[in-house]
PDB file of N, CA and C in Angstrom:
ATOM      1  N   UNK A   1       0.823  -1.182   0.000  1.00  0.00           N
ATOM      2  CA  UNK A   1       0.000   0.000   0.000  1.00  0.00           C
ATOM      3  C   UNK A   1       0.876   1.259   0.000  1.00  0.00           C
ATOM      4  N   UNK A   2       1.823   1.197   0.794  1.00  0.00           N
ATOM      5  CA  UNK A   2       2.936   2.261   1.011  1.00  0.00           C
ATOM      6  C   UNK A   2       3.528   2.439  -0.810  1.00  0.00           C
ATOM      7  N   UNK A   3       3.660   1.247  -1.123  1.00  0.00           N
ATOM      8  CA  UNK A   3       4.715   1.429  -2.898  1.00  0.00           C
ATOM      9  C   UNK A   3       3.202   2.068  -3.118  1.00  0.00           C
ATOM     10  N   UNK A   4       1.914   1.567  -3.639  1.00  0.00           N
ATOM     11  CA  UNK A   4       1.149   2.776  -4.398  1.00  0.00           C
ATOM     12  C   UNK A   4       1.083   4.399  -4.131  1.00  0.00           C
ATOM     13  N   UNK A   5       0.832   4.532  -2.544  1.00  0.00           N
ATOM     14  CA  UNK A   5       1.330   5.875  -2.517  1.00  0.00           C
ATOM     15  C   UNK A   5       2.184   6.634  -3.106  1.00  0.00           C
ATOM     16  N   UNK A   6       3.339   5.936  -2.831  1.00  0.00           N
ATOM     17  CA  UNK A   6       4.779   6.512  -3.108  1.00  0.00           C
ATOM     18  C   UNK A   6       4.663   6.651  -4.788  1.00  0.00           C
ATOM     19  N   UNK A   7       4.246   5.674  -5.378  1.00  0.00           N
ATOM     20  CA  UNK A   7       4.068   5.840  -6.905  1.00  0.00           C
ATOM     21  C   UNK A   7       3.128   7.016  -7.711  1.00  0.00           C
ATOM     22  N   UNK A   8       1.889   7.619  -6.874  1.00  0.00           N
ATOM     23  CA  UNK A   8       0.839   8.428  -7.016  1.00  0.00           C
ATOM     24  C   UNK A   8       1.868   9.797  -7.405  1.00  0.00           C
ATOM     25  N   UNK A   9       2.679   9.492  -5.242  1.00  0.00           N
ATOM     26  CA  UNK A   9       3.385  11.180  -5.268  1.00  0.00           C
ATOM     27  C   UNK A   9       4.359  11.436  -6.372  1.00  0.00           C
ATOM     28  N   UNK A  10       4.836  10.222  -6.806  1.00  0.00           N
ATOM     29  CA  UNK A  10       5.952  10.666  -7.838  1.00  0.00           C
ATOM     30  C   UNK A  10       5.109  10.979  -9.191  1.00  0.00           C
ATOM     31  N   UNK A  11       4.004  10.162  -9.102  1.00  0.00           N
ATOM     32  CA  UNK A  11       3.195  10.723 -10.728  1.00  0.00           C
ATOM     33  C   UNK A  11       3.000  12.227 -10.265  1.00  0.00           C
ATOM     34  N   UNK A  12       2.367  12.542  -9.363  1.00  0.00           N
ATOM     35  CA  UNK A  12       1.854  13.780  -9.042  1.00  0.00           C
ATOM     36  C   UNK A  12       2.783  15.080  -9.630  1.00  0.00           C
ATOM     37  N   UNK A  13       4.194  14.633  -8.761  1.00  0.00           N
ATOM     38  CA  UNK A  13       5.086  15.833  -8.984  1.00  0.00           C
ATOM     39  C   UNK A  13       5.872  15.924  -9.890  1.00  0.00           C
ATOM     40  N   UNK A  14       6.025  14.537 -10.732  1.00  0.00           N
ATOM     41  CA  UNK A  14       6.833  14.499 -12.361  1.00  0.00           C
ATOM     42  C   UNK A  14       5.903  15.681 -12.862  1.00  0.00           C
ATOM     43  N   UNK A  15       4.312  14.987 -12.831  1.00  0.00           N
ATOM     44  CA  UNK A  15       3.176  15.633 -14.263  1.00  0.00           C
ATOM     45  C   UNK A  15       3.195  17.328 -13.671  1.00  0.00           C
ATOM     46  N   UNK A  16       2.980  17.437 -12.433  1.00  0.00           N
ATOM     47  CA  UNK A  16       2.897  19.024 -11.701  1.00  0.00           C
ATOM     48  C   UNK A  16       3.838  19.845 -12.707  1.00  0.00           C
ATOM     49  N   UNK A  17       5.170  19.293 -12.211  1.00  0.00           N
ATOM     50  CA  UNK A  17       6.562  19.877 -13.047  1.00  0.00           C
ATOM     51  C   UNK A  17       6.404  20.327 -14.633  1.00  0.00           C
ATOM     52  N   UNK A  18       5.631  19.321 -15.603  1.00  0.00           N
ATOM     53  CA  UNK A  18       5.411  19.507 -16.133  1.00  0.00           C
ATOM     54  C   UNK A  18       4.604  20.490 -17.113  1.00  0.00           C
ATOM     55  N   UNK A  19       3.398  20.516 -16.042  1.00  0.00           N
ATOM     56  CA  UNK A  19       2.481  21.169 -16.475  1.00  0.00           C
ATOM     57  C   UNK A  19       2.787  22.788 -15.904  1.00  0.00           C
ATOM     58  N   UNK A  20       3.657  23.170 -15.760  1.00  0.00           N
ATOM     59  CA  UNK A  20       4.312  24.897 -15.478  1.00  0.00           C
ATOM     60  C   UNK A  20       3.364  25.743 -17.076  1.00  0.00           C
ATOM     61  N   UNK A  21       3.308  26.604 -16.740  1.00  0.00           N
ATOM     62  CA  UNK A  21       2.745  27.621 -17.818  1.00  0.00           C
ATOM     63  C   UNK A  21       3.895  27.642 -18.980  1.00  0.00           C
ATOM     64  N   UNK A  22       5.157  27.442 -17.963  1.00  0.00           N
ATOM     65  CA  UNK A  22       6.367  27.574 -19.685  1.00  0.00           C
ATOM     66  C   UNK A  22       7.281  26.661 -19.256  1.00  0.00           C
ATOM     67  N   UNK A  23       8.094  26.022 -19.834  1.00  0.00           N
ATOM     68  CA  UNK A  23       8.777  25.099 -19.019  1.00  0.00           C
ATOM     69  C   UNK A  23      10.520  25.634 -18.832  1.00  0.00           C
ATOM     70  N   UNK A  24      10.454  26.567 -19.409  1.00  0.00           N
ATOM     71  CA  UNK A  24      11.315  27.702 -18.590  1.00  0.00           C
ATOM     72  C   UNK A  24      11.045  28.094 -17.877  1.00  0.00           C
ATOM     73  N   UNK A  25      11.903  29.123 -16.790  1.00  0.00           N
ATOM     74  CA  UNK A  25      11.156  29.717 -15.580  1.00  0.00           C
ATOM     75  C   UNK A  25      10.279  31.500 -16.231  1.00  0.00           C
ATOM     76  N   UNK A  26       9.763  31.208 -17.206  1.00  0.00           N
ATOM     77  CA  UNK A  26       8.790  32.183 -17.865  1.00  0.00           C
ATOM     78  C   UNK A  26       9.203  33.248 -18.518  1.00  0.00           C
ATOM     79  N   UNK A  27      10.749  32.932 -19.047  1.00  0.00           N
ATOM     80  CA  UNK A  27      11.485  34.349 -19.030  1.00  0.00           C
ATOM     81  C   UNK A  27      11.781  33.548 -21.164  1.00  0.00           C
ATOM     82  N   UNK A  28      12.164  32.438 -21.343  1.00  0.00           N
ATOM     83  CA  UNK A  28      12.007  32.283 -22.515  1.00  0.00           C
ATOM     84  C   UNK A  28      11.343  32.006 -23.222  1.00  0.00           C
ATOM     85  N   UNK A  29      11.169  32.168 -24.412  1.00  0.00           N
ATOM     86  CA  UNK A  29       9.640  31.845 -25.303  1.00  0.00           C
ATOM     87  C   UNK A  29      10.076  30.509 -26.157  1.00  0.00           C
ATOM     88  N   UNK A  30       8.699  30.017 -26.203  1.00  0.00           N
ATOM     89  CA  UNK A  30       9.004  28.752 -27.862  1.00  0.00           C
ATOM     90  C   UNK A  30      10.186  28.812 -28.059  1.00  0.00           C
ATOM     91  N   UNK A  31      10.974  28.148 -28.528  1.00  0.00           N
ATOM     92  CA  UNK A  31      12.502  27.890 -30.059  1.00  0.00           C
ATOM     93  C   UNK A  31      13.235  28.466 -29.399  1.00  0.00           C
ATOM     94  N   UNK A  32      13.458  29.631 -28.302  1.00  0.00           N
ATOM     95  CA  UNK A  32      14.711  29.892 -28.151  1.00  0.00           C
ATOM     96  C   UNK A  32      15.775  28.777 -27.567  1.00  0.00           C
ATOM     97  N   UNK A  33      17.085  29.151 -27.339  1.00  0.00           N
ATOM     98  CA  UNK A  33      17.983  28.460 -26.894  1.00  0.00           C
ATOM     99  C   UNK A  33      17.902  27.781 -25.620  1.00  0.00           C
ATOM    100  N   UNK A  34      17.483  28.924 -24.830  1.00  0.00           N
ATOM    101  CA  UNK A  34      16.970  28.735 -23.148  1.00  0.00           C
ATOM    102  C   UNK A  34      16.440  27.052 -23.334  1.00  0.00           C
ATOM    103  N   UNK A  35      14.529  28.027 -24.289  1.00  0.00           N
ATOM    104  CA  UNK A  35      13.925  26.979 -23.990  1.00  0.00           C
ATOM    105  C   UNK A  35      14.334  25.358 -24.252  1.00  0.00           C
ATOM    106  N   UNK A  36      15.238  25.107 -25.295  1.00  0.00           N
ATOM    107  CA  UNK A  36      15.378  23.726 -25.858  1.00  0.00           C
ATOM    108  C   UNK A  36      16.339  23.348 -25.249  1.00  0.00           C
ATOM    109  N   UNK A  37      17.551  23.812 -24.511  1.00  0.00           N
ATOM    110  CA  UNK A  37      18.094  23.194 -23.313  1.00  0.00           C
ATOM    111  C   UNK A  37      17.868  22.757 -22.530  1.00  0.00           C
ATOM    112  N   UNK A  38      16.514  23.600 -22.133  1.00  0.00           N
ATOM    113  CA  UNK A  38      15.599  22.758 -20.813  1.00  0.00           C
ATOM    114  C   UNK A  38      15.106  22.113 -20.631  1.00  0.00           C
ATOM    115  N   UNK A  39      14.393  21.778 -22.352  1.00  0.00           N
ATOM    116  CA  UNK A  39      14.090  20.913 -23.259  1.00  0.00           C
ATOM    117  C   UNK A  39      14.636  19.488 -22.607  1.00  0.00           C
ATOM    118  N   UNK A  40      15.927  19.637 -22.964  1.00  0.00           N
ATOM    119  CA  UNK A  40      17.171  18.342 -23.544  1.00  0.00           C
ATOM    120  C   UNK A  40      17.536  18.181 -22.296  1.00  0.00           C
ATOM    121  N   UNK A  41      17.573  18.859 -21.356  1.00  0.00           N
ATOM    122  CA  UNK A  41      17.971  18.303 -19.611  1.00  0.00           C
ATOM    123  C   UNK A  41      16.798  17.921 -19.500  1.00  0.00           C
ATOM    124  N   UNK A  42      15.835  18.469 -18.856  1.00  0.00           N
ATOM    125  CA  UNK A  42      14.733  17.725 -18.820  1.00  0.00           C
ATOM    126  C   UNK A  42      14.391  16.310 -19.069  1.00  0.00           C
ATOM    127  N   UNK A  43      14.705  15.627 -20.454  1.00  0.00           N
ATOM    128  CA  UNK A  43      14.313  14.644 -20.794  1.00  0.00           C
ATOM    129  C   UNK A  43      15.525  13.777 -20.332  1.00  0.00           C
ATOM    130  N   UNK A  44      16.314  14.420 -20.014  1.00  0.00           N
ATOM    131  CA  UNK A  44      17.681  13.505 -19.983  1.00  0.00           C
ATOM    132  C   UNK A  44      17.585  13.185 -18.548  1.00  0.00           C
ATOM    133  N   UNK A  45      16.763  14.251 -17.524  1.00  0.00           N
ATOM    134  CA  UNK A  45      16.637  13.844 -16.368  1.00  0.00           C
ATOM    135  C   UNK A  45      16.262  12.522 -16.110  1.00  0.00           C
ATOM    136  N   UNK A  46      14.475  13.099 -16.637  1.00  0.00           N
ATOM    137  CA  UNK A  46      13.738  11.921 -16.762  1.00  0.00           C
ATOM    138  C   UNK A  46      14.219  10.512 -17.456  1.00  0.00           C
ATOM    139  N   UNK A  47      15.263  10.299 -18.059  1.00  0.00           N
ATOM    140  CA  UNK A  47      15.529   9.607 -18.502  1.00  0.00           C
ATOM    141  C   UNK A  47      16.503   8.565 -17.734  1.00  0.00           C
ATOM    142  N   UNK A  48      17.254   9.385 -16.697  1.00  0.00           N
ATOM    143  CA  UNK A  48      17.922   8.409 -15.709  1.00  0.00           C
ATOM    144  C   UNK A  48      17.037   8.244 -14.287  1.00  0.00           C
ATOM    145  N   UNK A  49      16.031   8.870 -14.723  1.00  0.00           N
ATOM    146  CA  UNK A  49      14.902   8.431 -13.403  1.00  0.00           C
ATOM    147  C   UNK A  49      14.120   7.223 -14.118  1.00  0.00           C
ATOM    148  N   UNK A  50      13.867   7.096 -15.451  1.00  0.00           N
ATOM    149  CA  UNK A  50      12.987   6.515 -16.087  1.00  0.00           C
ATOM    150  C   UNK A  50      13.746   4.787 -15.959  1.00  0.00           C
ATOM    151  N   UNK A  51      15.138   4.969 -16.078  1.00  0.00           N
ATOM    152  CA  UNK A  51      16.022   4.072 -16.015  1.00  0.00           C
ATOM    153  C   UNK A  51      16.508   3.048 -15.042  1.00  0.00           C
ATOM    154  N   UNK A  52      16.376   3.769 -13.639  1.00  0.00           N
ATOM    155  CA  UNK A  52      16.074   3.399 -12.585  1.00  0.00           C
ATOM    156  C   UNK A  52      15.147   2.435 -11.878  1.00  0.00           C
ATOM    157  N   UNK A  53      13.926   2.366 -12.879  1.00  0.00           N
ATOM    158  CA  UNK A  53      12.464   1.838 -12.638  1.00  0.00           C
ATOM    159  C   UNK A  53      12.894   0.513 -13.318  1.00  0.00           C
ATOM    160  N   UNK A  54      12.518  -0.932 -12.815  1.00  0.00           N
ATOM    161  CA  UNK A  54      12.198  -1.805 -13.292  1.00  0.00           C
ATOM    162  C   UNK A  54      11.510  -2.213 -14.269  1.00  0.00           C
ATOM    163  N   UNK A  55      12.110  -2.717 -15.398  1.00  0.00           N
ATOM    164  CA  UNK A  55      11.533  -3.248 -17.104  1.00  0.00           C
ATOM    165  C   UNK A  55       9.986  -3.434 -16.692  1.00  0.00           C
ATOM    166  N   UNK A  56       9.023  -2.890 -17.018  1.00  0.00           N
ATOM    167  CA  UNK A  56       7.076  -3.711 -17.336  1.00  0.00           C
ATOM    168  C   UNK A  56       6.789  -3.180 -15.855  1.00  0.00           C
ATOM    169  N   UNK A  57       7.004  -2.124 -15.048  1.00  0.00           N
ATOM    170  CA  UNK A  57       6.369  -1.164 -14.181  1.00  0.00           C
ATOM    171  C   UNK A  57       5.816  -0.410 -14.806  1.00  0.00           C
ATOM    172  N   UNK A  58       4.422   0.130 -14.154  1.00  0.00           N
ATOM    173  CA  UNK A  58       3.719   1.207 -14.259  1.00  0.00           C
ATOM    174  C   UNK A  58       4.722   2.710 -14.230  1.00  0.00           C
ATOM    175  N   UNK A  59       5.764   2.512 -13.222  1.00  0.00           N
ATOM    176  CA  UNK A  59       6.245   4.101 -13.309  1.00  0.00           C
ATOM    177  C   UNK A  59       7.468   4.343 -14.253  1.00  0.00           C
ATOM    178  N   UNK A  60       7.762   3.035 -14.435  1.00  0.00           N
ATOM    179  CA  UNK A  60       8.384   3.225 -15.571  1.00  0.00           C
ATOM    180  C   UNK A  60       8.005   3.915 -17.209  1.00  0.00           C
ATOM    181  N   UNK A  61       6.689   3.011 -17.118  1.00  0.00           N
ATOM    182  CA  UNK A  61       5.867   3.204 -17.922  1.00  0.00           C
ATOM    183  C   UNK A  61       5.514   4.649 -18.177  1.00  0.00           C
ATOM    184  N   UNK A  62       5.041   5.332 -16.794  1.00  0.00           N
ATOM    185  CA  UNK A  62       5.182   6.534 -16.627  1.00  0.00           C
ATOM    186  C   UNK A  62       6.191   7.850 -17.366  1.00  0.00           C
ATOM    187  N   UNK A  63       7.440   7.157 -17.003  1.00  0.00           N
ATOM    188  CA  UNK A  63       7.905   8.159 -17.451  1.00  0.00           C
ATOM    189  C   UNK A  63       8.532   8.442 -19.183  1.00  0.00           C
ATOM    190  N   UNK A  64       8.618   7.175 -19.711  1.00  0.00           N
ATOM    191  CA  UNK A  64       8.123   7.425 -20.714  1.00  0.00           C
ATOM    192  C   UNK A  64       7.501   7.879 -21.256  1.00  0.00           C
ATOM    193  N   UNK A  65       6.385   7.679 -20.921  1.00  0.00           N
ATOM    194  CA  UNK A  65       5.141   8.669 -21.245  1.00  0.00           C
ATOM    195  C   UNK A  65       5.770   9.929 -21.389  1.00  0.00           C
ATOM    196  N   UNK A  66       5.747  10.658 -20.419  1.00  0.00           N
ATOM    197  CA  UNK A  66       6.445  12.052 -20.001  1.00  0.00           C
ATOM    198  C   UNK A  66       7.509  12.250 -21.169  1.00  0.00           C
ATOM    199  N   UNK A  67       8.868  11.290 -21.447  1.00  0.00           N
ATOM    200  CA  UNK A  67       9.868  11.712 -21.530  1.00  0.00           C
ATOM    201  C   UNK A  67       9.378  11.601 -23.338  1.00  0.00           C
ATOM    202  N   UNK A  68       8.035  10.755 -24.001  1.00  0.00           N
ATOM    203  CA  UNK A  68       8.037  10.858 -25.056  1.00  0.00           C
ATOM    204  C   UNK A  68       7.259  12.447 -25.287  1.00  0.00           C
ATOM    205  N   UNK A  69       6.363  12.755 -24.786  1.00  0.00           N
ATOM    206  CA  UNK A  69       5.822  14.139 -24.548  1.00  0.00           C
ATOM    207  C   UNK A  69       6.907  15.217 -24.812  1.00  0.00           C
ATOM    208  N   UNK A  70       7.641  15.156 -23.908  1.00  0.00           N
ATOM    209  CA  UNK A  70       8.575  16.439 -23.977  1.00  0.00           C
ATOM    210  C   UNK A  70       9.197  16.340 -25.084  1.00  0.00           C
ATOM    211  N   UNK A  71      10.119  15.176 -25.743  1.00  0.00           N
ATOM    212  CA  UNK A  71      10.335  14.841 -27.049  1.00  0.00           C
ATOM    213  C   UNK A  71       9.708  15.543 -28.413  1.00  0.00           C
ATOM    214  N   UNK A  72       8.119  15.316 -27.795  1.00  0.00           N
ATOM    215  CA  UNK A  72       7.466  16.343 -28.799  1.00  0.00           C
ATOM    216  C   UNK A  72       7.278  17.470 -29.161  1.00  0.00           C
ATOM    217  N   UNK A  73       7.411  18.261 -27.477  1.00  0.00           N
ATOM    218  CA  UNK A  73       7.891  19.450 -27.525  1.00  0.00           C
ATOM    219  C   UNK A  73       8.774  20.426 -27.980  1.00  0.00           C
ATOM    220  N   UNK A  74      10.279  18.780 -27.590  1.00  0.00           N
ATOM    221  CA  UNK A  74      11.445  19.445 -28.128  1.00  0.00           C
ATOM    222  C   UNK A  74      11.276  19.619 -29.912  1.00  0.00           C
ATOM    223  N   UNK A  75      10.786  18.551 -30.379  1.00  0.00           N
ATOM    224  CA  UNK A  75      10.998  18.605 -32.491  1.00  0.00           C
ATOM    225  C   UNK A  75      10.584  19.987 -32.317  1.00  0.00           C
ATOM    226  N   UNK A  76       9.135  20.328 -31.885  1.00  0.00           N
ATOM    227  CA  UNK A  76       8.368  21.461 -31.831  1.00  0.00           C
ATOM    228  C   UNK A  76       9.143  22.888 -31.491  1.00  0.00           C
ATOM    229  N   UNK A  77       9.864  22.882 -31.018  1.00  0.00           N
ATOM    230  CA  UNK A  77      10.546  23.980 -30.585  1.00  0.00           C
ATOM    231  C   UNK A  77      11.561  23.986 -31.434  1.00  0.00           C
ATOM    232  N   UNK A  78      12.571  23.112 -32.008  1.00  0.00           N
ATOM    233  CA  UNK A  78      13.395  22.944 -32.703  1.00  0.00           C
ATOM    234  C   UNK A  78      13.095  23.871 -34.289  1.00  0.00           C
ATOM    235  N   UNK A  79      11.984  22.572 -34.831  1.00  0.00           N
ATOM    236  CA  UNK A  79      11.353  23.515 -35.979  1.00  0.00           C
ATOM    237  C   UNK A  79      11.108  24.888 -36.179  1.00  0.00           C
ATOM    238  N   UNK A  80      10.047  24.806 -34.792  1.00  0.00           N
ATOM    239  CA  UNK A  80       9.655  26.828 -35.023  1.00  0.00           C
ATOM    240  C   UNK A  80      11.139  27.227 -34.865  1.00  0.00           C
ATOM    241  N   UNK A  81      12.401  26.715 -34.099  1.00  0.00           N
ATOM    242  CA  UNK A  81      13.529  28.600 -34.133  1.00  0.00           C
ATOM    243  C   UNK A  81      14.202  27.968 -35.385  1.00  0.00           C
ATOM    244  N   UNK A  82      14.367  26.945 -36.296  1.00  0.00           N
ATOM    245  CA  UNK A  82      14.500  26.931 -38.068  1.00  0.00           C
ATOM    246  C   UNK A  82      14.190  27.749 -38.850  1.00  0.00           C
ATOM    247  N   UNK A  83      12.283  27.485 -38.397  1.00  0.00           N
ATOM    248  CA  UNK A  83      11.755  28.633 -39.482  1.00  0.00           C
ATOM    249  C   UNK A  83      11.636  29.792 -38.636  1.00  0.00           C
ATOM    250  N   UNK A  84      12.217  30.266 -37.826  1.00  0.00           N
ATOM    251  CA  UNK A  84      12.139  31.922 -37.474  1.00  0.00           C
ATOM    252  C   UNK A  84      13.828  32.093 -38.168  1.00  0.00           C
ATOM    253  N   UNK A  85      14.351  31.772 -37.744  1.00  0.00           N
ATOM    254  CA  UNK A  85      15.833  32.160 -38.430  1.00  0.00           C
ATOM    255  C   UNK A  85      16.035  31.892 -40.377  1.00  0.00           C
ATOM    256  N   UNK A  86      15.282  31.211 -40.474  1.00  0.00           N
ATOM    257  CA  UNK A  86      14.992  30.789 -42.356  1.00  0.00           C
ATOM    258  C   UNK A  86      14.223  31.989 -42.819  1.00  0.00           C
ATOM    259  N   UNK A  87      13.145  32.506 -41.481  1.00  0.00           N
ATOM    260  CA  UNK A  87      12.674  33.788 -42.303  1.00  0.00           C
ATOM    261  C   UNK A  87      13.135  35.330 -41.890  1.00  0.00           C
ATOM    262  N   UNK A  88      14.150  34.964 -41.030  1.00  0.00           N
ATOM    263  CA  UNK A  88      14.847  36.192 -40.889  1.00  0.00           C
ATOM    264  C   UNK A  88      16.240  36.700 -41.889  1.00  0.00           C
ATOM    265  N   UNK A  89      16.860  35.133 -42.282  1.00  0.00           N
ATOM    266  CA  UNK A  89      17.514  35.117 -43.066  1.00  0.00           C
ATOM    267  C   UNK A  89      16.693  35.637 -44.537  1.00  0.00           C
ATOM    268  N   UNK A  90      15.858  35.354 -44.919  1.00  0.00           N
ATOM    269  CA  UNK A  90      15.269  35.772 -46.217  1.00  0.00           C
ATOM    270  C   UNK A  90      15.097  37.336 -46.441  1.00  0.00           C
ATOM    271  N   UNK A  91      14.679  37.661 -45.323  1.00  0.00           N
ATOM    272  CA  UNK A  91      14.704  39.361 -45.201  1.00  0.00           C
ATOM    273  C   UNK A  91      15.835  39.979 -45.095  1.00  0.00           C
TER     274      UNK A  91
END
């Protein structure tokens, strides 16, 4: 009963973390540099936490989840500062 708890609080405060209004501390926007570093730690965090968890667990499972999410974020951020610099270059 104690491991489900303990598994809830860690879903709780991975997804909390996540869900911030910017996942910078609000000072960078989309594509910048800031943001896609925080990006790439981020996932890399999660990724030696994710690692940690035993093969066919739920929190493992978990953080995958998460660490494919942010993944998506990162292409996403990647792309948009391409095409902001592709159309700054054109001008």
């Amino acid at each position: 009963m104690a491991h489900e708890a303990l598994k809830k609080l860690v879903k709780l405060v991975v997804e909390a973390r996540l869900r911030e209004v910017d996942v910078t501390d609000g000072t960078a926007p989309h594509g910048s540099e800031k943001h896609i570093s925080d990006l790439q730690t981020r996932i890399e965090d999660l990724t030696k936490w994710r690692d940690r968890q035993r093969r066919g667990t739920e929190a493992r499972a978990n953080y995958s989840r998460l660490i494919a999410r942010l993944r998506v974020e990162l292409k996403s951020a990647i792309r948009f500062a391409e095409r902001s610099t592709n159309q700054k270059d054109e001008k």
